[in-house]
Protein backbone atom coordinates (compact mmCIF):
# COMPACT_ATOMS: atom_id res chain seq x y z
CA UNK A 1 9.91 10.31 -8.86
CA UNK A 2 8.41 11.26 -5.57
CA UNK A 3 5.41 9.69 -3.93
CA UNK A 4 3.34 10.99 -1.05
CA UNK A 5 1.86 8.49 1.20
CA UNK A 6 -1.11 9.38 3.56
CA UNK A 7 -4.09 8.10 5.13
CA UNK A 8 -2.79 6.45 8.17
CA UNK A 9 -3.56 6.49 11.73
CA UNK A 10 -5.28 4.61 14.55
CA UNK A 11 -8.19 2.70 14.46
CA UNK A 12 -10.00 -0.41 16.65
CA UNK A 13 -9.93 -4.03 15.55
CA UNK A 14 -12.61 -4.18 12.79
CA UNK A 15 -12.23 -0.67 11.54
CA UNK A 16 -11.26 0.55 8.14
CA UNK A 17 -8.76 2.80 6.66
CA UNK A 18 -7.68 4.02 3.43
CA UNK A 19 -4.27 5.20 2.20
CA UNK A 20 -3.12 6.70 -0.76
CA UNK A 21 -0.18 7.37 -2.61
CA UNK A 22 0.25 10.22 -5.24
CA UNK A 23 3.32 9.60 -7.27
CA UNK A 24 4.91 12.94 -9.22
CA UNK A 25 5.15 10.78 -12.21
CA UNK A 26 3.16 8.81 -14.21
CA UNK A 27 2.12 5.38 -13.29
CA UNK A 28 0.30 4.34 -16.17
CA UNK A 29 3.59 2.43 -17.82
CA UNK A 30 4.86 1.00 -14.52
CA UNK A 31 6.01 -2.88 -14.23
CA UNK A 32 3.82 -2.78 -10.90
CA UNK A 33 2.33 -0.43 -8.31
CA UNK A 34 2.59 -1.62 -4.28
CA UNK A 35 2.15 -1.65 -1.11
CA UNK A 36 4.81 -2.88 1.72
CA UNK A 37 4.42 -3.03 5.59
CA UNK A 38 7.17 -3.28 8.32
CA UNK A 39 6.23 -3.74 11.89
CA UNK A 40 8.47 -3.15 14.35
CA UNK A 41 11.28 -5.92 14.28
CA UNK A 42 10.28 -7.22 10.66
CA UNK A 43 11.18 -7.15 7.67
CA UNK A 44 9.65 -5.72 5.15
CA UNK A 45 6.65 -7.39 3.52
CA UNK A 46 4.59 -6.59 0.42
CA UNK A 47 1.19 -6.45 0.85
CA UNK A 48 -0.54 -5.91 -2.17
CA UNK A 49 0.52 -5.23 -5.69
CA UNK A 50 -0.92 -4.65 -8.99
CA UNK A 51 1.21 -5.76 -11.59
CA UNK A 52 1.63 -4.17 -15.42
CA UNK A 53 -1.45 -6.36 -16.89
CA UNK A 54 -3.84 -5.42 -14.31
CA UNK A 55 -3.23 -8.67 -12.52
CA UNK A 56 -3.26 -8.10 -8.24
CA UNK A 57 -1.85 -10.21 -5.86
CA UNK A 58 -1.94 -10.19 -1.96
CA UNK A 59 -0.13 -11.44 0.80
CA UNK A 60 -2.28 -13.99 2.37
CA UNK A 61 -2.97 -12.36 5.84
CA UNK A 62 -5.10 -9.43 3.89
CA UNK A 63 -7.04 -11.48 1.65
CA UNK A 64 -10.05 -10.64 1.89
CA UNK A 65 -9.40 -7.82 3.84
CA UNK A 66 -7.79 -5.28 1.83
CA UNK A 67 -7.91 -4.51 -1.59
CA UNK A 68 -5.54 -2.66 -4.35
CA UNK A 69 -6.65 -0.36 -7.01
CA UNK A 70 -5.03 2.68 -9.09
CA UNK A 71 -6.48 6.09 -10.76
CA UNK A 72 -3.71 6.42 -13.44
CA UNK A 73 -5.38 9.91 -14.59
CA UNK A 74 -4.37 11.36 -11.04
CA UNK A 75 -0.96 8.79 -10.53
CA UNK A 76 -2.22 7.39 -7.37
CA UNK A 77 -2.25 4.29 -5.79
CA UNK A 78 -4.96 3.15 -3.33
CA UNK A 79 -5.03 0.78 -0.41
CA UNK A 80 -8.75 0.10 1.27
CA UNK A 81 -8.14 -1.70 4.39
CA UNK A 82 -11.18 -3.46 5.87
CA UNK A 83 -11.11 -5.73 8.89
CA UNK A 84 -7.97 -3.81 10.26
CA UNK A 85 -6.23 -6.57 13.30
CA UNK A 86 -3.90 -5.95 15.35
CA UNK A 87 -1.64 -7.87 13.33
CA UNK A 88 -2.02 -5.22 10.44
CA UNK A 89 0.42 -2.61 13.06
CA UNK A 90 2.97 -1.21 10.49
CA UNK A 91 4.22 1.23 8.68
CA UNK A 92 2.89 1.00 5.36
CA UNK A 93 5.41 2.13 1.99
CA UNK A 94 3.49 2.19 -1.86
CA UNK A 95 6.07 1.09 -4.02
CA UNK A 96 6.52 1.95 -7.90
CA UNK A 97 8.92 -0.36 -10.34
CA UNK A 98 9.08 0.81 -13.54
CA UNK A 99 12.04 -1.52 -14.30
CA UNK A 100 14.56 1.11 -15.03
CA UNK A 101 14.04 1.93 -11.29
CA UNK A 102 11.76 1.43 -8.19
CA UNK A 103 10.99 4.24 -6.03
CA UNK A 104 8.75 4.11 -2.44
CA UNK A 105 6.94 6.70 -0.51
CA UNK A 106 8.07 7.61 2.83
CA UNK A 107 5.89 5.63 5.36
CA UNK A 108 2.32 5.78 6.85
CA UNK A 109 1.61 4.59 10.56
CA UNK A 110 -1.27 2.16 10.51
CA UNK A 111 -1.87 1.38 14.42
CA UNK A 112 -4.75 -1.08 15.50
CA UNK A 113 -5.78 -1.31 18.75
CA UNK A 114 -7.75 -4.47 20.20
């Protein structure tokens, strides 16, 4: 399963950005659809995820602030980021578990500027 992250880029404190994440499979059936960030010297963090039962949960820096959502007729994953702070700087992966196997895009550059 491939997935296609986009929608990154460079915005002022405040702004707003939206990514997206097509996935060559369906997601309909996944155990959970994600998104992780990883600023420079971090680890990896999740971000926001929306589990099987429709349940989301967020990471408590974007609450609030960002929020999840999924078009399983076109497999893709959404991320609407409101609010953006600097602290939000990271490269952001969608994630899909499916149980039998995870997969994860390849990375968009989210860069806010104060």
């Amino acid at each position: 399963v491939q997935l296609q992250a986009s929608g990154g880029g460079r915005v002022q404190a405040g702004g707003s950005l939206r990514l997206s994440c097509v996935a060559s499979a369906g997601i309909l059936n996944a155990n959970a659809v994600g998104w992780y960030r990883q600023a420079p010297g971090k680890q990896r963090e999740l971000v926001a995820v929306i589990i099987r039962s429709g349940s989301t949960n967020y990471a408590d820096s974007v609450k609030g602030r960002f929020t999840i959502s999924k078009d399983n007729t076109w497999n893709t994953v959404y991320l609407q980021m409101n609010n953006l702070e600097p602290e939000d700087t990271a490269v952001y992966y969608c994630n899909i578990d499916y149980g039998w196997d995870q997969f994860w895009g390849q990375g968009t550059q989210v860069t806010v500027s104060s």
